[in-house]
Structure formats: structure tokens, C-alpha cells
C-alpha atoms as a PDB file:
ATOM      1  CA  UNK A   1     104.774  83.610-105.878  1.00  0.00           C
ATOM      2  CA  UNK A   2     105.476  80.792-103.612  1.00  0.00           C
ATOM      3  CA  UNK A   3     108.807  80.406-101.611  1.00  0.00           C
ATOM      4  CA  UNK A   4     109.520  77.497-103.156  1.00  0.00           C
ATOM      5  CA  UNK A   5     109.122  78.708-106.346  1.00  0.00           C
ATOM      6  CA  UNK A   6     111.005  81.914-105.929  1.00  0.00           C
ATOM      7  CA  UNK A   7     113.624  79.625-104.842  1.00  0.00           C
ATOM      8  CA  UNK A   8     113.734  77.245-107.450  1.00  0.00           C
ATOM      9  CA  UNK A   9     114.216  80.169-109.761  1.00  0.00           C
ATOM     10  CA  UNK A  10     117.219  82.020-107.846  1.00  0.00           C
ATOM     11  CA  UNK A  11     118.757  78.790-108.029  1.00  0.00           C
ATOM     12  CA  UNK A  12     118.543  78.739-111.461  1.00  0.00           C
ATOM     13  CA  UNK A  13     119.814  81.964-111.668  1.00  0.00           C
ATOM     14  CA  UNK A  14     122.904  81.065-109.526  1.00  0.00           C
ATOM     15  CA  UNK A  15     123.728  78.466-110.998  1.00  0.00           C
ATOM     16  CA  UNK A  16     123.793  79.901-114.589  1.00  0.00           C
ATOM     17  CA  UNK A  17     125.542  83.015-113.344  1.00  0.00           C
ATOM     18  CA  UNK A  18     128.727  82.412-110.918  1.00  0.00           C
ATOM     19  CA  UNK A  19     132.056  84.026-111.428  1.00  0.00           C
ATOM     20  CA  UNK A  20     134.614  81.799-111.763  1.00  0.00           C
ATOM     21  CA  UNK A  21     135.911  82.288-108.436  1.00  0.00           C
ATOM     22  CA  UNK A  22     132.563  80.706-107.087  1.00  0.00           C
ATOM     23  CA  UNK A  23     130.785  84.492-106.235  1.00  0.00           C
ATOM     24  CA  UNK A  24     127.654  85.899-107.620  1.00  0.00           C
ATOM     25  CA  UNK A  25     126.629  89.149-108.152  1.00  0.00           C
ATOM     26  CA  UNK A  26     122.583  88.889-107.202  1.00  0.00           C
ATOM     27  CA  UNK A  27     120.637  89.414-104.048  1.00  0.00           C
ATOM     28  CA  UNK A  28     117.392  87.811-102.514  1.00  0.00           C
ATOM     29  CA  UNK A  29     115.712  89.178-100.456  1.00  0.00           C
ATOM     30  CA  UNK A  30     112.476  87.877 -98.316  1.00  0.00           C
ATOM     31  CA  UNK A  31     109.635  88.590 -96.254  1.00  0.00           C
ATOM     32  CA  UNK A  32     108.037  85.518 -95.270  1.00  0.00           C
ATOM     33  CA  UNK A  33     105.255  87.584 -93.698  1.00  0.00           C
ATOM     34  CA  UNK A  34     104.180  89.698 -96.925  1.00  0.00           C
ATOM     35  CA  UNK A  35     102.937  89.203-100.397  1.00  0.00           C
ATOM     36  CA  UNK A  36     103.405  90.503-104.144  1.00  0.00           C
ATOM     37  CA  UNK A  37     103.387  94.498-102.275  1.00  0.00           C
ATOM     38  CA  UNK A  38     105.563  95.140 -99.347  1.00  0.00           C
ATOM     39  CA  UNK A  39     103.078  96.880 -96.501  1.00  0.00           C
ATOM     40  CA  UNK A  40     104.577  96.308 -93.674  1.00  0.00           C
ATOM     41  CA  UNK A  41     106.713 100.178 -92.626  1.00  0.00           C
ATOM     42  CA  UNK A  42     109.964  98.653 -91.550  1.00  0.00           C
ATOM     43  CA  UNK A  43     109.764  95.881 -94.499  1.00  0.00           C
ATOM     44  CA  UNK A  44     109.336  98.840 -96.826  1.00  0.00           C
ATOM     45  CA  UNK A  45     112.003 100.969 -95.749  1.00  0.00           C
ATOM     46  CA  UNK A  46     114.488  97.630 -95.723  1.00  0.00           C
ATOM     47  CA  UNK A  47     112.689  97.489 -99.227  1.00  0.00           C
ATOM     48  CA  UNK A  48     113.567 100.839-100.380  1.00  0.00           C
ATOM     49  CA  UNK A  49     117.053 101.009 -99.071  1.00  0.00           C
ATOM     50  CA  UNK A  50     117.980  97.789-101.359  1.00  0.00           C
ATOM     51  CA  UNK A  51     116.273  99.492-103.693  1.00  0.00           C
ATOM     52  CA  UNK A  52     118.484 102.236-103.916  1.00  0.00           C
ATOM     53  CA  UNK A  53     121.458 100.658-103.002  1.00  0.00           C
ATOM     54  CA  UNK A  54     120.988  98.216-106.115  1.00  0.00           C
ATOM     55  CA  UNK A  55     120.639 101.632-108.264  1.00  0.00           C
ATOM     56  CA  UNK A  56     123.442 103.147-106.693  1.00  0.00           C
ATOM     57  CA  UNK A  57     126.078  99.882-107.856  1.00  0.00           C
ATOM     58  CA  UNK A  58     124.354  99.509-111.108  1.00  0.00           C
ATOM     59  CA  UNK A  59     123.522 102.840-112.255  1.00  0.00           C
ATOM     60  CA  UNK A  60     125.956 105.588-110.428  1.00  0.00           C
ATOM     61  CA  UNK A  61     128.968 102.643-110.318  1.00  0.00           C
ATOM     62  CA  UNK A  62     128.887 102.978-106.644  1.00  0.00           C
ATOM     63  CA  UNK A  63     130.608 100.435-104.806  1.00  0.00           C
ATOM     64  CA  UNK A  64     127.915  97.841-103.800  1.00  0.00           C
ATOM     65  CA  UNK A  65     127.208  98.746 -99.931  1.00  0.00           C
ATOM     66  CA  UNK A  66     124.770  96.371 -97.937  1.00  0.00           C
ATOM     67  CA  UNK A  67     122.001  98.548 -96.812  1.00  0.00           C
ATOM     68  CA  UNK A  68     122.350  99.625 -93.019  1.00  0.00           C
ATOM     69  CA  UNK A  69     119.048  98.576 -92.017  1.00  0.00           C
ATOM     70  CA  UNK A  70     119.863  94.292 -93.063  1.00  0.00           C
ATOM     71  CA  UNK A  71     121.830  94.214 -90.138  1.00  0.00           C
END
């Protein structure tokens, strides 16, 4: 999908979804350099650890943590 199109549509999201204190509750997250399938190894372990960091808050009720490897 295009940038500008995956961007167009996480606005929409946004902007449909904010708390009333302004925050949101969803991520984005981009890698200009691949495509639909993450191949690049340190893309796919950023990949995989906001992966399971999203599963951890949503499934386990874990406090949300920003995975280590974003920086």
C-alpha cells in the first residue's frame, strides 16, 4: 500500500478514535525501505517485538511497554 495511502487511513482512524483528553490508543509503524512482508532481520525483529508487545497490552492486560528495540 502506498505511504500516502496508509496515511490517509491512520488519519482516519485518529480522528474517529481520540480519548477525550486528546490521546489515542493505536500505533504506526513504518519501513520506508520494505513492502507488504518485512525481510529485512533488524526490521523483523523491531516487527516482532511490536508484535508481541501489542499482544501483551491487549491480550495478557499488560501495561503497554514501547518495545526496547524503537529506541
Amino acid at each position: 500500500m502506498p505511504i500516502g495511502e496508509s496515511l490517509r487511513l491512520w488519519w482516519d482512524l485518529l480522528s474517529r478514535s481520540k480519548a477525550e483528553d486528546g490521546s489515542s490508543p493505536h500505533k504506526f509503524l513504518f519501513f520506508p525501505d520494505e513492502n507488504h512482508w518485512i525481510l529485512g532481520p533488524g526490521h523483523a525483529k523491531v516487527w516482532y517485538a511490536t508484535v508481541f508487545a501489542f499482544l501483551a497490552h491487549h491480550v495478557h492486560g499488560s501495561p503497554w511497554q514501547r518495545p526496547g528495540l524503537l529506541g
